[in-house]
N, C-alpha and C. Protein backbone atom coordinates (compact mmCIF):
# COMPACT_ATOMS: atom_id res chain seq x y z
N UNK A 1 32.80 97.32 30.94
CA UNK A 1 32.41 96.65 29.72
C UNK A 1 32.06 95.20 30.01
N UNK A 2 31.18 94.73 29.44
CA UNK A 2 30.21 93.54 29.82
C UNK A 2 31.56 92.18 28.75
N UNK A 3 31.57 91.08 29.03
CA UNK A 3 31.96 89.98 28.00
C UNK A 3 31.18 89.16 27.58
N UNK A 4 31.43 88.25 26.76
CA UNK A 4 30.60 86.97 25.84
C UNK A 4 29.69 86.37 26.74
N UNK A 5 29.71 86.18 27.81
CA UNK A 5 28.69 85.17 28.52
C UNK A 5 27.82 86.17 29.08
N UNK A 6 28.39 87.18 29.36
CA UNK A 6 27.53 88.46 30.50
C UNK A 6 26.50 89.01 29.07
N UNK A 7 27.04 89.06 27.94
CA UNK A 7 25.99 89.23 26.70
C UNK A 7 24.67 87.99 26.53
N UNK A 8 25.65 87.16 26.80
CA UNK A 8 24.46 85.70 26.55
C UNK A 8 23.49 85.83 27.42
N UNK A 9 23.90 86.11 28.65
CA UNK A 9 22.51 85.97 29.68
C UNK A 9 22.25 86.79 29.34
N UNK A 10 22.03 88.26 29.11
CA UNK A 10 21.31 89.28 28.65
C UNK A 10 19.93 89.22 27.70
N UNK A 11 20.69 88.32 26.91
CA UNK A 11 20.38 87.78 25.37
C UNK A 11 19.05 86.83 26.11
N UNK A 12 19.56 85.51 26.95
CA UNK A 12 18.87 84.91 27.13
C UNK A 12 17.59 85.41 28.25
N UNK A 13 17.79 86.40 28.57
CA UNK A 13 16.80 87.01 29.40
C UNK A 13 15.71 87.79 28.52
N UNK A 14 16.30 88.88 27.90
CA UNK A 14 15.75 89.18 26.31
C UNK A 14 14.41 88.44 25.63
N UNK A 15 15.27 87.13 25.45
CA UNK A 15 14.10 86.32 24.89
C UNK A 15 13.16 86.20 25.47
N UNK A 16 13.46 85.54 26.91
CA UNK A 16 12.57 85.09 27.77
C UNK A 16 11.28 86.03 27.88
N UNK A 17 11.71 87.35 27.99
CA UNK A 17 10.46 88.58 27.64
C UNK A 17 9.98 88.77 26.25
N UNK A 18 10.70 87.60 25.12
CA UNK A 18 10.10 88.04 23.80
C UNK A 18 10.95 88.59 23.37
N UNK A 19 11.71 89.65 23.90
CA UNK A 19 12.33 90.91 22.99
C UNK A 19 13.40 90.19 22.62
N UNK A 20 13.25 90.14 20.98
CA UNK A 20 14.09 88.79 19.74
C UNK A 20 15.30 90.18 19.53
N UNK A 21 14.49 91.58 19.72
CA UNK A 21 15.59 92.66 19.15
C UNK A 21 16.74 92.74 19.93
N UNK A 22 16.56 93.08 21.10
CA UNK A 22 17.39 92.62 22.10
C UNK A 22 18.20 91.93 22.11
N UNK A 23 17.84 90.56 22.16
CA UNK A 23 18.17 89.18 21.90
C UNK A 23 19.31 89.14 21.15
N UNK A 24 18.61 89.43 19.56
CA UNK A 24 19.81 89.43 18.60
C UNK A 24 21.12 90.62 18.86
N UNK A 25 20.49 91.69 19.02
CA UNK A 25 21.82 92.90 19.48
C UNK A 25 23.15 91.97 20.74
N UNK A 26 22.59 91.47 21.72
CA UNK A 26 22.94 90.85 22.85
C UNK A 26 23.88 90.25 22.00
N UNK A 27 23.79 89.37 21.21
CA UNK A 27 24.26 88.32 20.95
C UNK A 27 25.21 88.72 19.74
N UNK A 28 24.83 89.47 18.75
CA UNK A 28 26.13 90.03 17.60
C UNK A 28 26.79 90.47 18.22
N UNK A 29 26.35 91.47 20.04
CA UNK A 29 27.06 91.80 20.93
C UNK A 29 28.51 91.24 21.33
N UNK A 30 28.01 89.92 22.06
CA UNK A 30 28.38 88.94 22.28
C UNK A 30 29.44 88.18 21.50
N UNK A 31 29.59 88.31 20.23
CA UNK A 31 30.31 87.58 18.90
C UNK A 31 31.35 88.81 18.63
N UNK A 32 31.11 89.83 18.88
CA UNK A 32 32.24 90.84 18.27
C UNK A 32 33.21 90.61 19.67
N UNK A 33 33.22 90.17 20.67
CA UNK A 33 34.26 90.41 21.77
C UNK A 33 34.66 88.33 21.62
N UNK A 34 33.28 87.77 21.08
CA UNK A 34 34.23 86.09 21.09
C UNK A 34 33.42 85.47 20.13
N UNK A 35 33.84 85.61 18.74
CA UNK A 35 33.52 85.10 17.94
C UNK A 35 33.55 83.65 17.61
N UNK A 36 34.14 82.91 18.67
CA UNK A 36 33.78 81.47 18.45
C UNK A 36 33.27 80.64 19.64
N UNK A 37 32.53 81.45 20.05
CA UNK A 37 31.81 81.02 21.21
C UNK A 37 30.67 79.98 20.78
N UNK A 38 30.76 78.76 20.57
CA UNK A 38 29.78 77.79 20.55
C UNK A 38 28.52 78.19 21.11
N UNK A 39 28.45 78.72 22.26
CA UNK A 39 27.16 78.52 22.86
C UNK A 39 26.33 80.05 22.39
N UNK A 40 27.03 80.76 22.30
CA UNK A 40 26.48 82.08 21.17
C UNK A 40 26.10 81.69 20.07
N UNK A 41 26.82 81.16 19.61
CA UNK A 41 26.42 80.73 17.90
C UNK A 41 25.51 79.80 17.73
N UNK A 42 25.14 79.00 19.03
CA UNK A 42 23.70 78.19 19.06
C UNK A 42 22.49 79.31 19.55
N UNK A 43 23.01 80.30 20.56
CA UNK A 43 21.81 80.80 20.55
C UNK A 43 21.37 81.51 19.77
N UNK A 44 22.27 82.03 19.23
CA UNK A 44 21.86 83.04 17.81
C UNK A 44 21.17 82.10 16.64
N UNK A 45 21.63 80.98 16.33
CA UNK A 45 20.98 79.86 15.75
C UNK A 45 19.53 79.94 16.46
N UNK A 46 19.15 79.83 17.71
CA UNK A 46 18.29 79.34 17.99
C UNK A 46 16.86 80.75 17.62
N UNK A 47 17.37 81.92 18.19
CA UNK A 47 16.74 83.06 17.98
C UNK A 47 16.36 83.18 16.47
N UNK A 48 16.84 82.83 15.61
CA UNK A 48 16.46 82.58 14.03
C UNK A 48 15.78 81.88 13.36
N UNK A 49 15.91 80.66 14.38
CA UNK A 49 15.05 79.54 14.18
C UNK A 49 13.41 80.35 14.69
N UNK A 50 13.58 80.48 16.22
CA UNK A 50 12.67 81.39 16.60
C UNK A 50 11.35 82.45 15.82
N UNK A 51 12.61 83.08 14.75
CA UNK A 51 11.99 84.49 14.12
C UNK A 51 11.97 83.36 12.96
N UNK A 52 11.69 82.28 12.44
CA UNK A 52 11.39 81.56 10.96
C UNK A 52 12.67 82.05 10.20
N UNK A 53 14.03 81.94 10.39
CA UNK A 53 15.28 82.16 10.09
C UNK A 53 15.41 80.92 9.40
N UNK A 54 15.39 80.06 8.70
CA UNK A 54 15.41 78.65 9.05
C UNK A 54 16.89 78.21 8.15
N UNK A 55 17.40 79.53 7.60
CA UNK A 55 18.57 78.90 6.73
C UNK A 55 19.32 78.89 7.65
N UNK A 56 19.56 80.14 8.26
CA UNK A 56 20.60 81.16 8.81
C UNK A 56 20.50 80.31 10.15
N UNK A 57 19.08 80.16 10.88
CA UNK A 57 19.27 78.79 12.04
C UNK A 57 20.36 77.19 11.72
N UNK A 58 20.26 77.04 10.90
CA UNK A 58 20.48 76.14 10.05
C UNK A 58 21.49 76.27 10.22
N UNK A 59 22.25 77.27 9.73
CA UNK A 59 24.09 77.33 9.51
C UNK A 59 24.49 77.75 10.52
N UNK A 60 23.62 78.46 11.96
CA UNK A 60 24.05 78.73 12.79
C UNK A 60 24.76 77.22 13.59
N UNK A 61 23.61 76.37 13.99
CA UNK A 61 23.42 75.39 14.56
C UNK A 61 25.07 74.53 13.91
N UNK A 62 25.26 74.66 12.42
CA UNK A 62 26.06 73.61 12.14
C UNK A 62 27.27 74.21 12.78
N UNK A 63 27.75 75.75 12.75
CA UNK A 63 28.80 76.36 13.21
C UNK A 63 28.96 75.72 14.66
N UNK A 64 27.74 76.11 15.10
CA UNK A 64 27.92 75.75 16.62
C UNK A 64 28.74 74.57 16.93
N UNK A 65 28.16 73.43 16.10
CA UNK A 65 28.86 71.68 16.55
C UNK A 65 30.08 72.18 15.69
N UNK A 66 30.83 72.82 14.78
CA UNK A 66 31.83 72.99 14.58
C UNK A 66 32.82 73.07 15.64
N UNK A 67 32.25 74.44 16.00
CA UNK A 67 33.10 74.83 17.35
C UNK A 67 33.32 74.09 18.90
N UNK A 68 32.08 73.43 18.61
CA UNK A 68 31.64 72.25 19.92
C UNK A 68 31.39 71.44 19.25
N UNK A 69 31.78 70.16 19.10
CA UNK A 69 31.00 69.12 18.76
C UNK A 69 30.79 68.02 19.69
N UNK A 70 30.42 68.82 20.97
CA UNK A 70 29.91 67.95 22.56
C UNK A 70 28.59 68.71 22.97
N UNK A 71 28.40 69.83 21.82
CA UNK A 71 26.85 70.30 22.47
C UNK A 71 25.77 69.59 21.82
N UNK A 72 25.16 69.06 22.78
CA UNK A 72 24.42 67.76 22.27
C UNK A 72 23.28 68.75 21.79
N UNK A 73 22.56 69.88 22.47
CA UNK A 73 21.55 70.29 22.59
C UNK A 73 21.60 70.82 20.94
N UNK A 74 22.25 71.60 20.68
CA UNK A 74 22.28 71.78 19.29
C UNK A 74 22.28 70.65 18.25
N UNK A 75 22.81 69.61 18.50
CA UNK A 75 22.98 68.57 17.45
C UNK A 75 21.15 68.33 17.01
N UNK A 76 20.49 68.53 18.93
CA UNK A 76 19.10 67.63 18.37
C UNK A 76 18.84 68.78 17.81
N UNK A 77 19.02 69.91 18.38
CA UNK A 77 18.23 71.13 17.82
C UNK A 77 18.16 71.09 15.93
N UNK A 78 19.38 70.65 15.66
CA UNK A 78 19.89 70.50 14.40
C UNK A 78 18.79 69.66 13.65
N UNK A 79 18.54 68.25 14.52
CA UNK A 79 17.88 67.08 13.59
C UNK A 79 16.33 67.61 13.69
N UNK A 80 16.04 68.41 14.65
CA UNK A 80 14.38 69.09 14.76
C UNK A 80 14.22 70.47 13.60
N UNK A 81 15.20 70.95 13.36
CA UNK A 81 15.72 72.07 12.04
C UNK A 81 15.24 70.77 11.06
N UNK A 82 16.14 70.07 10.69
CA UNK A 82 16.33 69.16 9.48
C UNK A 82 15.21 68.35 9.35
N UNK A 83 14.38 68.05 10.25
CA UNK A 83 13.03 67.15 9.75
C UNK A 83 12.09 68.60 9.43
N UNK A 84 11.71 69.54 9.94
CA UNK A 84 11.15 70.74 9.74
C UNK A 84 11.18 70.98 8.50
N UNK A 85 12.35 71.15 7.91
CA UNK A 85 13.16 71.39 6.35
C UNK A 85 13.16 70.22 5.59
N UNK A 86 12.64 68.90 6.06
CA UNK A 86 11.89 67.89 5.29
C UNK A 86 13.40 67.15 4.67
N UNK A 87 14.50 67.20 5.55
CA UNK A 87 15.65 66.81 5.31
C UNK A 87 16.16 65.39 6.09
N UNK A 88 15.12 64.54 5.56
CA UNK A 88 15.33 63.39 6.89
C UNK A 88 16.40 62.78 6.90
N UNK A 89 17.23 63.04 5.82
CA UNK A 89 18.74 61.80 6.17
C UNK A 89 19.58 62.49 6.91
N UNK A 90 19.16 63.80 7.34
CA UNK A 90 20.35 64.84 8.03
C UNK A 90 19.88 64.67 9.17
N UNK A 91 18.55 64.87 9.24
CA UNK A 91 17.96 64.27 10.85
C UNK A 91 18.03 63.78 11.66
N UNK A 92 18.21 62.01 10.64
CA UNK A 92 18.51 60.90 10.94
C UNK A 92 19.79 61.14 11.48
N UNK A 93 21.10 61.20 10.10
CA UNK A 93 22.46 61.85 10.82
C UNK A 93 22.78 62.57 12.58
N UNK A 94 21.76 63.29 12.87
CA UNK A 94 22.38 64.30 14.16
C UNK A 94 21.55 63.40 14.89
N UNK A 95 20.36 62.45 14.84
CA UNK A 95 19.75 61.66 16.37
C UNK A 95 20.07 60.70 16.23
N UNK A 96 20.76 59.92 14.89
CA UNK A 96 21.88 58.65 15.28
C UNK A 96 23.12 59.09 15.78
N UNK A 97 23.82 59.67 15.45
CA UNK A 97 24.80 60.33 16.31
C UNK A 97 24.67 60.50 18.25
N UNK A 98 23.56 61.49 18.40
CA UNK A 98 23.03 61.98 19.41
C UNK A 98 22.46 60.60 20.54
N UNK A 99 21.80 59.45 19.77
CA UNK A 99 21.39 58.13 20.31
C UNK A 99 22.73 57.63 21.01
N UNK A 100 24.01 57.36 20.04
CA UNK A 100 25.17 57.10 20.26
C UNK A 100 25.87 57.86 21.60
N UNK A 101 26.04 58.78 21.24
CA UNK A 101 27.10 59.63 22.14
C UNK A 101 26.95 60.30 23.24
N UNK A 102 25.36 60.76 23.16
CA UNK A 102 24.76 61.85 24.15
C UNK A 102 25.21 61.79 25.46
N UNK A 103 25.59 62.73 25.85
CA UNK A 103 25.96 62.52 27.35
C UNK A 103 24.82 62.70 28.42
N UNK A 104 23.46 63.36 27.67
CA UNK A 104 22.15 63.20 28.97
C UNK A 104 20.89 61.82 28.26
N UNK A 105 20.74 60.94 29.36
CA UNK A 105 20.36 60.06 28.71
C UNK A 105 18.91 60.43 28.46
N UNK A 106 18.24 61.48 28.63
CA UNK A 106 16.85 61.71 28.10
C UNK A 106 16.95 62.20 26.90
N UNK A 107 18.19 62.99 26.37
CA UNK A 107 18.78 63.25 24.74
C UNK A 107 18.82 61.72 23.97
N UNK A 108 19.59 61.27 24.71
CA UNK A 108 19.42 59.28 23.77
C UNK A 108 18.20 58.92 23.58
N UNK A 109 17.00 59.06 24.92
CA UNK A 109 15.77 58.07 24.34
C UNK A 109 15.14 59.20 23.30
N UNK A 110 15.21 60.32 23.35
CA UNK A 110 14.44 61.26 22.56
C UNK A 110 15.14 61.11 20.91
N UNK A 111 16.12 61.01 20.85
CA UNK A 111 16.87 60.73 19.63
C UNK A 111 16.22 59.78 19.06
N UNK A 112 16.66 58.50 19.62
CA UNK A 112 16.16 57.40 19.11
C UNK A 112 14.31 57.08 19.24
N UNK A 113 13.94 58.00 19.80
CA UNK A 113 12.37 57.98 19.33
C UNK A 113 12.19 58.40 18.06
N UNK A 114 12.85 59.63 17.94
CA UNK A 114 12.88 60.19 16.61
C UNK A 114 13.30 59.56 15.17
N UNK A 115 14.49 58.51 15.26
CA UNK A 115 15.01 57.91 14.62
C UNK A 115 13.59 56.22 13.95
N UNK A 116 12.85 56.29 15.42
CA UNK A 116 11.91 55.70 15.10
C UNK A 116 11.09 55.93 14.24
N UNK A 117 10.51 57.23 14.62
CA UNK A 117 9.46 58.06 13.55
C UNK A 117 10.20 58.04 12.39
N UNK A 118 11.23 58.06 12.16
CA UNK A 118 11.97 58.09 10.58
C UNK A 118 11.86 57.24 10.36
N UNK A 119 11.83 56.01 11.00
CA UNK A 119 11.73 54.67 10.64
C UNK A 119 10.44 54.16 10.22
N UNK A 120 9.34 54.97 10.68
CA UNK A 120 7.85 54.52 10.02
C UNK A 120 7.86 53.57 11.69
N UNK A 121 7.80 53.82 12.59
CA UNK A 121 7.64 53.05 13.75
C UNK A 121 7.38 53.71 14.68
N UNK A 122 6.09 54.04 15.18
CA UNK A 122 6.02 54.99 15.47
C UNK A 122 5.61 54.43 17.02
N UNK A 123 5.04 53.59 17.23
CA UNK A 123 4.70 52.43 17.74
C UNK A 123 6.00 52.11 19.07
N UNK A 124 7.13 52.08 18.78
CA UNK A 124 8.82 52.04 19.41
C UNK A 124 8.72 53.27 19.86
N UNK A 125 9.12 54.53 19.02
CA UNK A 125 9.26 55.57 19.40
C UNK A 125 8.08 56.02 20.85
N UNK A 126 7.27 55.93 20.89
CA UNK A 126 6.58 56.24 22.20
C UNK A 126 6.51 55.37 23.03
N UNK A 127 7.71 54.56 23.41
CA UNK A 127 8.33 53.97 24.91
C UNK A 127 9.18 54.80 25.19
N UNK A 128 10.22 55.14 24.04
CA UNK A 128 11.42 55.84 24.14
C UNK A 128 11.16 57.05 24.43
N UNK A 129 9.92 57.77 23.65
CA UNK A 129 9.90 58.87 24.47
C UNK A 129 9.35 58.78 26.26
N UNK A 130 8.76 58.06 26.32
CA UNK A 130 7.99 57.93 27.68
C UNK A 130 9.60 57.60 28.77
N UNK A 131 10.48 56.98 28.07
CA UNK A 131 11.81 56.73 28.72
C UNK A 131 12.92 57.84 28.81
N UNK A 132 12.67 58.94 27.99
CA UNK A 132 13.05 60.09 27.71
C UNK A 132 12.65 61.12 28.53
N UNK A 133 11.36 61.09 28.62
CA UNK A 133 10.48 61.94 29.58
C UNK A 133 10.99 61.80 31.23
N UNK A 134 11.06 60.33 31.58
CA UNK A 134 11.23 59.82 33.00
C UNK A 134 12.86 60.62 33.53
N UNK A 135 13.75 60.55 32.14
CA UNK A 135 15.18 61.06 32.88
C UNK A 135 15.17 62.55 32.53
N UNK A 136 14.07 63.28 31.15
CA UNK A 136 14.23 64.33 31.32
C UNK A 136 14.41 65.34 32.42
N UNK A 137 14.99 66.34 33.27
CA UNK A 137 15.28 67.28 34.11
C UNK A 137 15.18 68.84 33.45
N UNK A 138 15.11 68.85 32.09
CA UNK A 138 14.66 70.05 31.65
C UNK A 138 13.13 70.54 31.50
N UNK A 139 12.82 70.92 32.11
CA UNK A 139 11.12 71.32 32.22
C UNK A 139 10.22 71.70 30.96
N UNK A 140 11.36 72.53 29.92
CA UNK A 140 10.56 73.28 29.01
C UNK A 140 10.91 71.79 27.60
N UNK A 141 12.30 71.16 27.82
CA UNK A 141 12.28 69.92 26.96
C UNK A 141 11.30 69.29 26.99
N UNK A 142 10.68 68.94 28.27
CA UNK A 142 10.29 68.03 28.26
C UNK A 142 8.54 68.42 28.63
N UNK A 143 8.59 69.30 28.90
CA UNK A 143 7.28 70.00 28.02
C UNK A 143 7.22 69.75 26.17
N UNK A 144 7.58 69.76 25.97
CA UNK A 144 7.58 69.53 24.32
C UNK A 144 7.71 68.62 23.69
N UNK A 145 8.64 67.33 24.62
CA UNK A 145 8.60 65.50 24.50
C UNK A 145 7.40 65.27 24.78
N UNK A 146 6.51 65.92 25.56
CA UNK A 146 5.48 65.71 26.45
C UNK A 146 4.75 65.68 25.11
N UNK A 147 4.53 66.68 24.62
CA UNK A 147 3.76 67.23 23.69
C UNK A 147 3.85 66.50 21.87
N UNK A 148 5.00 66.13 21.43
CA UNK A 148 5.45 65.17 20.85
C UNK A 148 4.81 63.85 20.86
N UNK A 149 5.24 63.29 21.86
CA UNK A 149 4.83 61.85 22.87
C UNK A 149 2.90 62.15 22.79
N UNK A 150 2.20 62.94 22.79
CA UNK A 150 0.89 63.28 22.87
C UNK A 150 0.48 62.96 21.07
N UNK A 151 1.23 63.81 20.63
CA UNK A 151 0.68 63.37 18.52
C UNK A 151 1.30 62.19 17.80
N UNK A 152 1.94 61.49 18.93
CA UNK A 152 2.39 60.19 18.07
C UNK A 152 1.33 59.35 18.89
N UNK A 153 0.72 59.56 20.39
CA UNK A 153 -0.44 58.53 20.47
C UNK A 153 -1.56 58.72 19.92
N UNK A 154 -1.50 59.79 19.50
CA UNK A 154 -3.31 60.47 19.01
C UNK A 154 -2.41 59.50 17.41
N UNK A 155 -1.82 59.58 17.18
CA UNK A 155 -1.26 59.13 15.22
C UNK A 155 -1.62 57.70 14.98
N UNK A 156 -1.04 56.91 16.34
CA UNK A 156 -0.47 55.95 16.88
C UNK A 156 -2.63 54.83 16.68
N UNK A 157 -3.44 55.55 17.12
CA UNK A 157 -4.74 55.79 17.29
C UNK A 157 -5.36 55.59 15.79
N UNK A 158 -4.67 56.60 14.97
CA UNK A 158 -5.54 57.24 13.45
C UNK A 158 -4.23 57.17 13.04
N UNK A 159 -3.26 55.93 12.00
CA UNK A 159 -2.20 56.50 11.73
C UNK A 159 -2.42 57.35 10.36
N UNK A 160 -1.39 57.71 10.19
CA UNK A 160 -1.18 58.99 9.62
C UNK A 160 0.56 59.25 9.06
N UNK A 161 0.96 58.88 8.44
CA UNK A 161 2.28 58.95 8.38
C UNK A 161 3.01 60.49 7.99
N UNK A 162 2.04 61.24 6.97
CA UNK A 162 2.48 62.57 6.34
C UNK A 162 2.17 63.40 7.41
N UNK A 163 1.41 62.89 8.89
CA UNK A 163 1.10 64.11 9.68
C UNK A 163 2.19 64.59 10.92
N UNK A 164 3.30 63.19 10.85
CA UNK A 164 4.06 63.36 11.89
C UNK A 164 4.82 64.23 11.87
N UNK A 165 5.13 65.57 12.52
CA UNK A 165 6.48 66.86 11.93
C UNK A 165 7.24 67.09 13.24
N UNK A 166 8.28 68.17 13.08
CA UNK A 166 9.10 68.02 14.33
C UNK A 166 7.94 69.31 14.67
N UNK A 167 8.37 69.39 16.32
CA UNK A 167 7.46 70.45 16.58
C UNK A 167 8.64 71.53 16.82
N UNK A 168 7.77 72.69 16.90
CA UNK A 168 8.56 73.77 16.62
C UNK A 168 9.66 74.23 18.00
N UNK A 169 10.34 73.41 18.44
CA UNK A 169 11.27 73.46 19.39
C UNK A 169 12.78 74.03 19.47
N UNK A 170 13.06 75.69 19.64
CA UNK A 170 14.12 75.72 19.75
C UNK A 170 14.59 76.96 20.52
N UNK A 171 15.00 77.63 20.88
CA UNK A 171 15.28 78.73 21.73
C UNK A 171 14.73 78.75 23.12
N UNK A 172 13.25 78.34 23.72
CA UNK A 172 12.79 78.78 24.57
C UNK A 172 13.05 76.98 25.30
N UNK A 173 13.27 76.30 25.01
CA UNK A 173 13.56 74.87 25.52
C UNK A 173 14.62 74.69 26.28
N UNK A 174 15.41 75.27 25.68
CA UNK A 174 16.81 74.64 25.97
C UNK A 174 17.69 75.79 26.43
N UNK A 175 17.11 76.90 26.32
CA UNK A 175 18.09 77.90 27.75
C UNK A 175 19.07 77.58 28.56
N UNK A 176 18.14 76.80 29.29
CA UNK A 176 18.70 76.51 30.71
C UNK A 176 20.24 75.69 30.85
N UNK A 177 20.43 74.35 29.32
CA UNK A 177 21.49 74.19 29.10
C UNK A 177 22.78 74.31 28.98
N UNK A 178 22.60 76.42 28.18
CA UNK A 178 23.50 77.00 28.41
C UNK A 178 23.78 77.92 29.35
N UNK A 179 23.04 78.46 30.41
CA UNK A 179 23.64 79.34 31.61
C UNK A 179 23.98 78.63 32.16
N UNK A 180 25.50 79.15 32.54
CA UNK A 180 26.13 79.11 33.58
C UNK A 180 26.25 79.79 34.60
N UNK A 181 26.84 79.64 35.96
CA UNK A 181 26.70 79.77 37.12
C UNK A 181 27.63 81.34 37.39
């Protein structure tokens, strides 16, 4: 019989081919043998987010920092949920937090880029991301800072304030965070 983490990689392999069905089985899998597994309950968060889940991502993500409230990756995941959902003071909440505390410092400059864009500064925010980018080590993050950092200079160019949104970042980014060895 397989346990909670031997489900997760399953899960997280799953995705990686697409298969969300999988994915999700893996992972309710996964929750009936350790139901308070933080890093399950983000990925299952994240797979929802994935499939346009966006409540159920939503409450996943908050469970998660319940159970962890040191997984940074979820917190941003949280404030990229909450600007999506047009919820900017909650946003604000998880990348001022995340600016503060983060323990990877490409999570701090990316936070506080973000915190910029909330700020109508959009101008700040793309150093921070460019400073974000330099310590990023996650490939698929920072594929997507990359990509971020790209529509705030094109904005930055033609501003645009109603055009800035989070981009759709969550499951396939941040994998790598949670496997372990």
């Amino acid at each position: 019989m397989l346990d909670a983490t031997e489900y997760l990689h399953l899960a997280i392999h799953a995705s990686k081919d697409g298969n969300h069905h999988a994915a999700l089985n893996y992972l309710n899998t996964a929750l009936e043998h350790q139901p308070d597994n933080a890093a399950v309950r983000y990925f299952l968060a994240a797979e929802h987010a994935e499939l346009g889940l966006m409540d159920r991502a939503h409450a996943g993500m908050t469970l998660a920092l319940t159970l962890d409230p040191q997984l940074d990756i979820a917190r941003f995941q949280l404030g990229l949920l909450n600007l999506q959902q047009q919820h900017a003071e909650e946003a604000r909440t998880a990348f001022d937090y995340l600016h503060r505390h983060a323990q990877d410092n490409s999570l701090k400059w990316f936070a506080s880029a973000y915190l910029d864009v909330l700020n109508e500064q959009p101008e700040n925010a793309v150093e921070k991301l460019k400073n974000g980018l330099a310590d990023c080590t996650n490939p698929a993050l920072k594929a997507d800072m990359t990509r971020v950092l790209a529509s705030l200079t094109d904005t930055a160019i033609a501003p645009q304030s109603d055009t800035i949104a989070a981009p759709s970042v969550f499951l396939g980014a941040y994998r790598d965070n949670l496997e372990t060895p």
